[in-house]
C-alpha atoms as a PDB file:
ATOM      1  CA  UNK A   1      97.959 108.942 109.379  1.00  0.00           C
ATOM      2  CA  UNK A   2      99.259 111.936 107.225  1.00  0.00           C
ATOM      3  CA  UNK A   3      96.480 114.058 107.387  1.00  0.00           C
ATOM      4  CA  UNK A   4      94.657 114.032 110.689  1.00  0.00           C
ATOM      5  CA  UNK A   5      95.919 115.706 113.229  1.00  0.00           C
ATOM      6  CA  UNK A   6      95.456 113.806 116.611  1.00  0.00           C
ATOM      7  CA  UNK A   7      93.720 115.741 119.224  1.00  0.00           C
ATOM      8  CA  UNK A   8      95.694 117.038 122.396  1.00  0.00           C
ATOM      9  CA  UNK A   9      95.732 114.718 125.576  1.00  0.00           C
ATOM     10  CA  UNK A  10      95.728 115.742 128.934  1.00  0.00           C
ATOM     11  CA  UNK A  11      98.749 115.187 130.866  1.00  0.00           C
ATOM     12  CA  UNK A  12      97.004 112.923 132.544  1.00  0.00           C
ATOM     13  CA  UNK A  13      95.414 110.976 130.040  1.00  0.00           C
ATOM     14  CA  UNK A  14      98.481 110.700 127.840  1.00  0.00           C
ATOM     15  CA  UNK A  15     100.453 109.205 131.093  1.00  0.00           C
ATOM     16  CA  UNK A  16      97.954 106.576 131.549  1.00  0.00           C
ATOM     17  CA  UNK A  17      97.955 105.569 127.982  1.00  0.00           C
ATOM     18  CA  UNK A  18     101.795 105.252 127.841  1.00  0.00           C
ATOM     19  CA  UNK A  19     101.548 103.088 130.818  1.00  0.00           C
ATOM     20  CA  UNK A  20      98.944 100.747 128.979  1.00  0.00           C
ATOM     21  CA  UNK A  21     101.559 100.390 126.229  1.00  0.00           C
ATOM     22  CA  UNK A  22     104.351  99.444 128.646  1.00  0.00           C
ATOM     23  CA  UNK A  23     102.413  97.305 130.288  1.00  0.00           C
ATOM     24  CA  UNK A  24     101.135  95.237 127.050  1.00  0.00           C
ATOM     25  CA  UNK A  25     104.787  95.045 125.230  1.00  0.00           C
ATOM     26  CA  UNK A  26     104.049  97.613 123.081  1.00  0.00           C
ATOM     27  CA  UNK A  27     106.719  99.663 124.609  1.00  0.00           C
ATOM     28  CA  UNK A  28     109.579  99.295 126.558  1.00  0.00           C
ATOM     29  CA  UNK A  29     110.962 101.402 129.400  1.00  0.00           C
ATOM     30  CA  UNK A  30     114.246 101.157 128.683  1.00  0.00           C
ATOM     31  CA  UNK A  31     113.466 102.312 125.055  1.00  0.00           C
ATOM     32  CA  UNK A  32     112.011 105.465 126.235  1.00  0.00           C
ATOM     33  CA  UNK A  33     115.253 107.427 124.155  1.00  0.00           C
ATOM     34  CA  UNK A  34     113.768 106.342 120.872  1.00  0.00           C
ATOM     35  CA  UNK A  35     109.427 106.493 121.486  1.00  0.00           C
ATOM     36  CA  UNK A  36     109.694 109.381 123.477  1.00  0.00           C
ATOM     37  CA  UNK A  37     110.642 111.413 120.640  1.00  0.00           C
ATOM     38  CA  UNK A  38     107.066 110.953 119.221  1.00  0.00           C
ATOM     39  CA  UNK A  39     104.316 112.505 120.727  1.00  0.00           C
ATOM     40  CA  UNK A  40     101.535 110.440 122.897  1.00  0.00           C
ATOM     41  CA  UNK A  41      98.741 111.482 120.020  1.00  0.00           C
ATOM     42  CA  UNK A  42     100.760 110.081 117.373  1.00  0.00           C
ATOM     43  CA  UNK A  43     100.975 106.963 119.408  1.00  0.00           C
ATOM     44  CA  UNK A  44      97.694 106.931 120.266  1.00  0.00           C
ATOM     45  CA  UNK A  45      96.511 107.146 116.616  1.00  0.00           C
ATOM     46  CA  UNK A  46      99.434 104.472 115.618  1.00  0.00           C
ATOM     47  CA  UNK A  47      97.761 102.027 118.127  1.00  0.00           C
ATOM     48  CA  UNK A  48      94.562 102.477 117.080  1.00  0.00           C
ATOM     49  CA  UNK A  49      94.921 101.666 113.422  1.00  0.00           C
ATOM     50  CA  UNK A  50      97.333  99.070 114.062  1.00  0.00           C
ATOM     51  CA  UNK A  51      94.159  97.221 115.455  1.00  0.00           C
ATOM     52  CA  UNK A  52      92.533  97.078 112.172  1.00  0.00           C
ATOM     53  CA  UNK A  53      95.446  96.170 110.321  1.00  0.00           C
ATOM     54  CA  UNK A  54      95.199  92.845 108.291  1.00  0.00           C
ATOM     55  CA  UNK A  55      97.496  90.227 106.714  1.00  0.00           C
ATOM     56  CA  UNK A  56      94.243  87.922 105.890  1.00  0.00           C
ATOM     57  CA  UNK A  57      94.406  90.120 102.405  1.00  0.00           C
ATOM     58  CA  UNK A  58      97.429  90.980 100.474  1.00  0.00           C
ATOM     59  CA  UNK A  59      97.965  92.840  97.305  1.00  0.00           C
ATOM     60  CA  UNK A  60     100.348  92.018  94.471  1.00  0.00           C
ATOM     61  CA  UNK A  61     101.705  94.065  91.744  1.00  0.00           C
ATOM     62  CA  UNK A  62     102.734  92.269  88.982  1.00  0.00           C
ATOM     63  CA  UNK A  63     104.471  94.776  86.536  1.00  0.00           C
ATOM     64  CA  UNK A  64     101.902  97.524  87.200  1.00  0.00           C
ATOM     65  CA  UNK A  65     104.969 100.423  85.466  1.00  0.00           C
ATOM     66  CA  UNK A  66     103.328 103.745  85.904  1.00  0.00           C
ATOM     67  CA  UNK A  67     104.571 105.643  89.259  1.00  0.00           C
ATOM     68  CA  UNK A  68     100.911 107.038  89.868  1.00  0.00           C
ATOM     69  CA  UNK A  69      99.355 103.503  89.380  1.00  0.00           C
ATOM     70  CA  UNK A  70     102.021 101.964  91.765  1.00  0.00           C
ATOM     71  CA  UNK A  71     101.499 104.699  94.245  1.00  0.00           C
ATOM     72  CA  UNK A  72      97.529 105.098  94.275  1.00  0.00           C
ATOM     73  CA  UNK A  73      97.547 100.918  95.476  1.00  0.00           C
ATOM     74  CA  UNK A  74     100.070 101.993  98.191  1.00  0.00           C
ATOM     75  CA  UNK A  75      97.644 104.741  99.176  1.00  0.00           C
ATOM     76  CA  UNK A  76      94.455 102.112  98.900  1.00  0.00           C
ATOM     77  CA  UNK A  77      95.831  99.887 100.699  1.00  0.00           C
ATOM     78  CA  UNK A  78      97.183 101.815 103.704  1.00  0.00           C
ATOM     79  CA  UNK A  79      93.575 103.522 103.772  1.00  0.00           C
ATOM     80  CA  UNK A  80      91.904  99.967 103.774  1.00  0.00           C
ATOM     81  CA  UNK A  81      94.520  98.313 106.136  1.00  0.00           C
ATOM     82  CA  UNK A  82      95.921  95.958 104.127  1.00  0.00           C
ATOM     83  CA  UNK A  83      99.625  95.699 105.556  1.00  0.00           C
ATOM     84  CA  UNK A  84     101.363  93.923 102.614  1.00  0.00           C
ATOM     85  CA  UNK A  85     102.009  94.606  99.233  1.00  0.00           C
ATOM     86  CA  UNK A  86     104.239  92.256  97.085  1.00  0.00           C
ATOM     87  CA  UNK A  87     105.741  93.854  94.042  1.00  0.00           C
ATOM     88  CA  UNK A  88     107.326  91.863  90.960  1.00  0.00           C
ATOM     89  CA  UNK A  89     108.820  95.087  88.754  1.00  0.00           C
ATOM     90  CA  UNK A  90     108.477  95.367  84.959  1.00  0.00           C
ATOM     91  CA  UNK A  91     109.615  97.376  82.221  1.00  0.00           C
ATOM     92  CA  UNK A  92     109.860 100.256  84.511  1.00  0.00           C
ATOM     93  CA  UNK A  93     111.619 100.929  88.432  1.00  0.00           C
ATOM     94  CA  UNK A  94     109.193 100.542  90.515  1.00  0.00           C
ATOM     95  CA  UNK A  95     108.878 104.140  92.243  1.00  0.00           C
ATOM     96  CA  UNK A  96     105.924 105.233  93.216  1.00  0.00           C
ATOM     97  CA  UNK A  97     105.015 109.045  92.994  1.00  0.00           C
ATOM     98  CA  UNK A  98     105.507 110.417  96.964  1.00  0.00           C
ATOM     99  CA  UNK A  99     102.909 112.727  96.051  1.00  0.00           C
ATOM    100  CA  UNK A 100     100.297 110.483  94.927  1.00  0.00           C
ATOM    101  CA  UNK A 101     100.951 108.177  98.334  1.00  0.00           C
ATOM    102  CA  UNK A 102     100.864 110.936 100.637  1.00  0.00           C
ATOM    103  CA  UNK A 103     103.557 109.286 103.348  1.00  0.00           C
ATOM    104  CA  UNK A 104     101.060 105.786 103.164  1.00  0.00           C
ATOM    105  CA  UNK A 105     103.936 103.978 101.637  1.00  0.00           C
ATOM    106  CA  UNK A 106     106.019 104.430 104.992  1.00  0.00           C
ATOM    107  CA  UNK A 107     102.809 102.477 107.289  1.00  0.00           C
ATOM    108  CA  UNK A 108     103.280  99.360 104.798  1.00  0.00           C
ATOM    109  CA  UNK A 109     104.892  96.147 104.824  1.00  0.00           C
ATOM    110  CA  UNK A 110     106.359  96.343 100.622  1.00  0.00           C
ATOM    111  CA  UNK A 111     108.374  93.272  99.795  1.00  0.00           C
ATOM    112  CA  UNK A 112     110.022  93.041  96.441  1.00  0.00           C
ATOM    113  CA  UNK A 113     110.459  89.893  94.652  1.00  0.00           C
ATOM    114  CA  UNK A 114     111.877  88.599  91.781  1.00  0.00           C
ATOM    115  CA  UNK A 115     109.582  87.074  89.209  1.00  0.00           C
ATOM    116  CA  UNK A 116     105.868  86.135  89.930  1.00  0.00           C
ATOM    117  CA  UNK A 117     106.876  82.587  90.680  1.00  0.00           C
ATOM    118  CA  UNK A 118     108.692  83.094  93.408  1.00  0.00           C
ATOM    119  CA  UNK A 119     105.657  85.537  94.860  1.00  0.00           C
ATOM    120  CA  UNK A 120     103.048  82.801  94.511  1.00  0.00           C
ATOM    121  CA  UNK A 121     105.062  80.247  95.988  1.00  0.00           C
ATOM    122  CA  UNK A 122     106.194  82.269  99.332  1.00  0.00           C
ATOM    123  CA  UNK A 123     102.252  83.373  99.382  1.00  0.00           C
ATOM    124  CA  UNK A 124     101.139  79.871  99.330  1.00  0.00           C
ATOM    125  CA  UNK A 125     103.296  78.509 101.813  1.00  0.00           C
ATOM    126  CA  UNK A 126     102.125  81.322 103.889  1.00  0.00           C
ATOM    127  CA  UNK A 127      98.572  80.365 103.459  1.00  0.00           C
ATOM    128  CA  UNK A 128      97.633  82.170 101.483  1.00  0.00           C
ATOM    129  CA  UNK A 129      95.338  81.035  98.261  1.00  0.00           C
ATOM    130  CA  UNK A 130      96.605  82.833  94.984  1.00  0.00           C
ATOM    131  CA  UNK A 131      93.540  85.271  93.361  1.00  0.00           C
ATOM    132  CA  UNK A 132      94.366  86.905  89.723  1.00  0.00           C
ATOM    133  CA  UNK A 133      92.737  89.034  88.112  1.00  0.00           C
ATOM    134  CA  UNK A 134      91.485  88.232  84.707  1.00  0.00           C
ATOM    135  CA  UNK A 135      88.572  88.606  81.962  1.00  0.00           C
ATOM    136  CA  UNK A 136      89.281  85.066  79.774  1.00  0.00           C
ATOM    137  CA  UNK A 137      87.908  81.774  80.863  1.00  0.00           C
ATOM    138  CA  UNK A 138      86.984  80.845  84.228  1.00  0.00           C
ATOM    139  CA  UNK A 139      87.257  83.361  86.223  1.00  0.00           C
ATOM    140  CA  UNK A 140      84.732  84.171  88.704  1.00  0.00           C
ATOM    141  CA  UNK A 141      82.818  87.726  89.870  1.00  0.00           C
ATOM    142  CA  UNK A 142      84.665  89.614  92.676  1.00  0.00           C
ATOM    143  CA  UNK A 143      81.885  88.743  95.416  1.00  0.00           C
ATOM    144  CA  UNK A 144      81.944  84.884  94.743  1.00  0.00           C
ATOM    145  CA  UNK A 145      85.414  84.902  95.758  1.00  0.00           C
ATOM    146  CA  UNK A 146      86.477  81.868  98.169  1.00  0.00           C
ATOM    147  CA  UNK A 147      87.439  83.735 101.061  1.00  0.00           C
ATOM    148  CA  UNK A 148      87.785  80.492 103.507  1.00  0.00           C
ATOM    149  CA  UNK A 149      91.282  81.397 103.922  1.00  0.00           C
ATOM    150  CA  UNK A 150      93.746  84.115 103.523  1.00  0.00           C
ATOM    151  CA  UNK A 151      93.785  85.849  99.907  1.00  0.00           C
ATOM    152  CA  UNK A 152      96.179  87.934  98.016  1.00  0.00           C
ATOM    153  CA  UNK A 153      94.937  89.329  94.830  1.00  0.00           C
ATOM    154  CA  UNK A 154      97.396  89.651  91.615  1.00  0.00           C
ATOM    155  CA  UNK A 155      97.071  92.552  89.671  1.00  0.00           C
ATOM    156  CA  UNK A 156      98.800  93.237  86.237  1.00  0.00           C
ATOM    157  CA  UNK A 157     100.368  95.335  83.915  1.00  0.00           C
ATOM    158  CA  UNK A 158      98.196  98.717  82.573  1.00  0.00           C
ATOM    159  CA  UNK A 159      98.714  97.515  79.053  1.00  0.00           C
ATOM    160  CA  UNK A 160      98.285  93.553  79.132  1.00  0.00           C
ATOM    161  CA  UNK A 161      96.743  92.840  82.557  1.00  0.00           C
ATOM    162  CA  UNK A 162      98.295  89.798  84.605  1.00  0.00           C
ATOM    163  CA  UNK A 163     101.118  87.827  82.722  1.00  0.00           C
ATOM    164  CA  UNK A 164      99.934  84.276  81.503  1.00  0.00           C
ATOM    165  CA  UNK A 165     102.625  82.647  83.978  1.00  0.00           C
ATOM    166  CA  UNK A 166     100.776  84.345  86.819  1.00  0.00           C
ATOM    167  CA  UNK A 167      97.555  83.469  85.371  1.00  0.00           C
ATOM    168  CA  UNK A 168      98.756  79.541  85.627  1.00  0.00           C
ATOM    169  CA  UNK A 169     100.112  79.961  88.751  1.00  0.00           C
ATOM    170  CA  UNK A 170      97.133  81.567  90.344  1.00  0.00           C
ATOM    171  CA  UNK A 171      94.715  79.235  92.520  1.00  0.00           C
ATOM    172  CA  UNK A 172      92.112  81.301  91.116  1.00  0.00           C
ATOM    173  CA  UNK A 173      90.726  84.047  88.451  1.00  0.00           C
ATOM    174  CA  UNK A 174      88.137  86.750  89.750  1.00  0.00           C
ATOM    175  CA  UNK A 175      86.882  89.886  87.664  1.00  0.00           C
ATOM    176  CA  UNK A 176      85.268  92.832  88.672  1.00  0.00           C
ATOM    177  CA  UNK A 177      81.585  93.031  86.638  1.00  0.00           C
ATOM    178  CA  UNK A 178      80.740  96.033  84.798  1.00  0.00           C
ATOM    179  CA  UNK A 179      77.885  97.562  83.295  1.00  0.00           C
ATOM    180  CA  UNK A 180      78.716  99.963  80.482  1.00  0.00           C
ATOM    181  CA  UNK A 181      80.814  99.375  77.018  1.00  0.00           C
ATOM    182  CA  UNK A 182      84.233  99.589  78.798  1.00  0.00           C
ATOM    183  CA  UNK A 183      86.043  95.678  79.463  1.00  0.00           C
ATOM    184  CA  UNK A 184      88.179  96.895  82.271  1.00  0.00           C
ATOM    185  CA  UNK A 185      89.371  99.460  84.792  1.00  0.00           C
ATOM    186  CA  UNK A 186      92.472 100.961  84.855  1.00  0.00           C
ATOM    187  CA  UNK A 187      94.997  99.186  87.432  1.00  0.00           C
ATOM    188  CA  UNK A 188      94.425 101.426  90.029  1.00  0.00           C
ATOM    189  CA  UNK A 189      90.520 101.752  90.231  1.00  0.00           C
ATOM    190  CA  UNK A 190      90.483  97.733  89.760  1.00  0.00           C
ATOM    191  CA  UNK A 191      92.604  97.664  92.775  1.00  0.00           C
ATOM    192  CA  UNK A 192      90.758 100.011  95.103  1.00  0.00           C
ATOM    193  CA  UNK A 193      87.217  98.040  94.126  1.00  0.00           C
ATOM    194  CA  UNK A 194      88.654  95.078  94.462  1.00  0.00           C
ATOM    195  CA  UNK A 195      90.446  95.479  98.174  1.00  0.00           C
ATOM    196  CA  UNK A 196      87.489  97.102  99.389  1.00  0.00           C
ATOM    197  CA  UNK A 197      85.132  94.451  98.796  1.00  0.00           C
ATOM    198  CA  UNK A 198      87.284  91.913  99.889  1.00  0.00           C
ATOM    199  CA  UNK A 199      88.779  93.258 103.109  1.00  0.00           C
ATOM    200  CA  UNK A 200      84.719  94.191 103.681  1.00  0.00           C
ATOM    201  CA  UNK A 201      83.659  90.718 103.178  1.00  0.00           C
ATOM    202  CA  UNK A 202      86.860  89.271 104.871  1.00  0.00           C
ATOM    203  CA  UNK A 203      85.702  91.305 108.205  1.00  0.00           C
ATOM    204  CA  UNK A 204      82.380  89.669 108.345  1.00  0.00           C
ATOM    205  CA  UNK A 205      83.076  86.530 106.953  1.00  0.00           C
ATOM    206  CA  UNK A 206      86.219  85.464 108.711  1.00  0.00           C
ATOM    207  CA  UNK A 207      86.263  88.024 112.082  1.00  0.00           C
ATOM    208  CA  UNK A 208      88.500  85.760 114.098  1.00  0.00           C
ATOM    209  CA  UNK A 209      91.219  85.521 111.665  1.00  0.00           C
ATOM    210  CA  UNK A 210      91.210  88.946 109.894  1.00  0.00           C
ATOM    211  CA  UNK A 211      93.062  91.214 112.394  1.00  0.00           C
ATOM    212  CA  UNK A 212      96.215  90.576 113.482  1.00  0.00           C
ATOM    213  CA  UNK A 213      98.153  88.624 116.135  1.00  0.00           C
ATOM    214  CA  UNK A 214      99.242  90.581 118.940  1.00  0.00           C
ATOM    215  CA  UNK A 215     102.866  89.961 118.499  1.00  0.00           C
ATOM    216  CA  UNK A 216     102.558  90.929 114.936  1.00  0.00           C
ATOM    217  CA  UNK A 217     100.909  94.192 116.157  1.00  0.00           C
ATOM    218  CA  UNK A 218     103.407  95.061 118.629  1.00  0.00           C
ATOM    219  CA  UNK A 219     106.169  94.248 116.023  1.00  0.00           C
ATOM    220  CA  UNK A 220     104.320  96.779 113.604  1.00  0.00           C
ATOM    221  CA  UNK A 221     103.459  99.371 115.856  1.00  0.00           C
ATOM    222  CA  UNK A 222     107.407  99.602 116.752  1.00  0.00           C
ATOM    223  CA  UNK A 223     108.358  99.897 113.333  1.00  0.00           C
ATOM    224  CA  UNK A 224     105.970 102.546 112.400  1.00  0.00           C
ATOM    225  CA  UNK A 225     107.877 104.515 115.734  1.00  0.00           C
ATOM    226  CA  UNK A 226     110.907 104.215 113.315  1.00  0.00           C
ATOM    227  CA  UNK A 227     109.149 105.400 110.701  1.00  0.00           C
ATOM    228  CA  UNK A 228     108.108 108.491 112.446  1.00  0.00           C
ATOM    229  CA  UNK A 229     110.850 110.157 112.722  1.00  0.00           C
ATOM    230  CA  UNK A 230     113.863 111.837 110.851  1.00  0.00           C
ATOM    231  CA  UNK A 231     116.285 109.796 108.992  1.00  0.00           C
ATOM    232  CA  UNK A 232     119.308 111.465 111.214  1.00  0.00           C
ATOM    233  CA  UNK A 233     117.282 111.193 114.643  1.00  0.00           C
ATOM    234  CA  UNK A 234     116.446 107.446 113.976  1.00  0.00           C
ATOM    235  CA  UNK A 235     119.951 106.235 113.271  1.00  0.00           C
ATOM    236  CA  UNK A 236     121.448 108.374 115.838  1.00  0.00           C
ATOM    237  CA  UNK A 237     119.443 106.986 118.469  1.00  0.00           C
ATOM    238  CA  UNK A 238     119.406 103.232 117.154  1.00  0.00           C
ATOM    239  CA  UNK A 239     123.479 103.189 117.579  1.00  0.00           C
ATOM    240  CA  UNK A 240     123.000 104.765 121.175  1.00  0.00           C
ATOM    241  CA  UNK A 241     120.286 101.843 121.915  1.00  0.00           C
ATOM    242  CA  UNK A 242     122.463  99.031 120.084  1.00  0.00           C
ATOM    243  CA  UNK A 243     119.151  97.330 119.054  1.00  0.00           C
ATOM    244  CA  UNK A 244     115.771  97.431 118.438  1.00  0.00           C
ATOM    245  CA  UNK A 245     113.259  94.654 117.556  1.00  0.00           C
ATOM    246  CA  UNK A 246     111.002  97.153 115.271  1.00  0.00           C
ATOM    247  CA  UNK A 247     114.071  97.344 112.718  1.00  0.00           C
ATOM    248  CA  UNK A 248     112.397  95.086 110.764  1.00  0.00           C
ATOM    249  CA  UNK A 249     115.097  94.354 107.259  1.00  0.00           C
ATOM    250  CA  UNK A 250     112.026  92.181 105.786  1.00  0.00           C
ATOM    251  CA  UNK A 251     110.405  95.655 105.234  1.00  0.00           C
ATOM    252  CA  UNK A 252     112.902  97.589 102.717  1.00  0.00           C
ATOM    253  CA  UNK A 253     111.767 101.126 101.850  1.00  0.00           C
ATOM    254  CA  UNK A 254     110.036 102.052  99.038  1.00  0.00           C
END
């Protein structure tokens, strides 16, 4: 959403689609202070992509230390509409180069936990079934994945991959096959191949449960208003306003 620049709409056109959004919960008249502040072509484009957002696929970062790595998932995974990223820090902070994610970071849903244990057991009991990835014994190519039911994939460390612990943890191991003398991609390459074939196969294979709710995309498409505008705007006009359900404190910054 950082680089396209929506295209003008009539006066006409932009009225009617601000009335659709009232009308579905998306927004609220009495709100009008806080989304008015955005333009209707920013909304428009903010509604549209919130439609092909996904929770059925998750990404999780499991010591991945370099700011570029870090950053070029964010960027993947805004661009293929995964919302959430989990991220377990390492040796280094985990602060991903702004440069590298070109504002994606601010569209996604980045939780930060404390240890890969505590990841795979709030993923689970979320539904989700636990992918890592990994070359040793039994793991399984990238397009013979289970994808029954949701999926987050664990990726590891640019130096020793996934941690053993996560490896154990994991419902499953998957690897990406490769032709040439190389063993493995870098953390960021694995990533992108990996979430694109997934998400693609998750779209055909599981159409009815890929997208998400409508609550959950009224919910998002709030907090993405939020994250729209200026710092100083957004907190002046949350205190006038008191409160508003797209604050979401699940969602810390990156």
């Amino acid at each position: 959403m950082e680089h396209r620049e929506p295209k003008r709409m009539a006066p006409r056109e932009a009225e009617e689609f601000l009335r659709h959004l009232l009308d579905t919960g998306f927004l609220k008249e009495e709100e009008r202070a806080l989304w008015g502040m955005v333009r209707p072509e920013r909304l428009k484009r903010m509604y549209e992509v919130v439609q092909r957002r996904t929770r059925y696929v998750a990404a999780v970062l499991e010591a991945v230390d370099d700011g570029h790595n870090q950053a070029a998932v964010l960027r993947t995974a805004d661009a293929l509409g995964v919302q959430d990223v989990f991220v377990i820090t390492g040796q280094a902070p985990f602060e991903p180069s702004q440069g590298v994610t070109q504002g994606a970071h601010k569209w996604l849903t980045v939780q930060r936990k404390p240890d890969i244990r505590t990841a795979a057991a709030e993923l689970k009991e979320a539904g989700y079934r636990v992918w890592a990835s990994y070359l040793g014994e039994g793991a399984v190519p990238l397009d013979r994945m289970d994808l029954s039911q949701p999926v987050a994939l664990i990726f590891g460390n640019e130096q020793a991959g996934v941690s053993e612990e996560a490896v154990g943890l994991a419902d499953g191991r998957f690897y990406i096959p490769m032709q040439g003398f190389v063993q493995s991609f870098n953390i960021s390459v694995a990533a992108a191949i990996a979430l694109y074939e997934i998400t693609s196969r998750a779209r055909r294979e599981a159409p009815d449960r890929y997208g998400l709710s409508e609550p959950e995309k009224r919910q998002l498409f709030r907090r993405w208003i939020l994250a729209s505008l200026n710092p100083r705007t957004r907190e002046r006009i949350l205190a006038e306003l008191g409160h508003w359900e797209g604050a979401d404190p699940s969602s810390a910054p990156v």
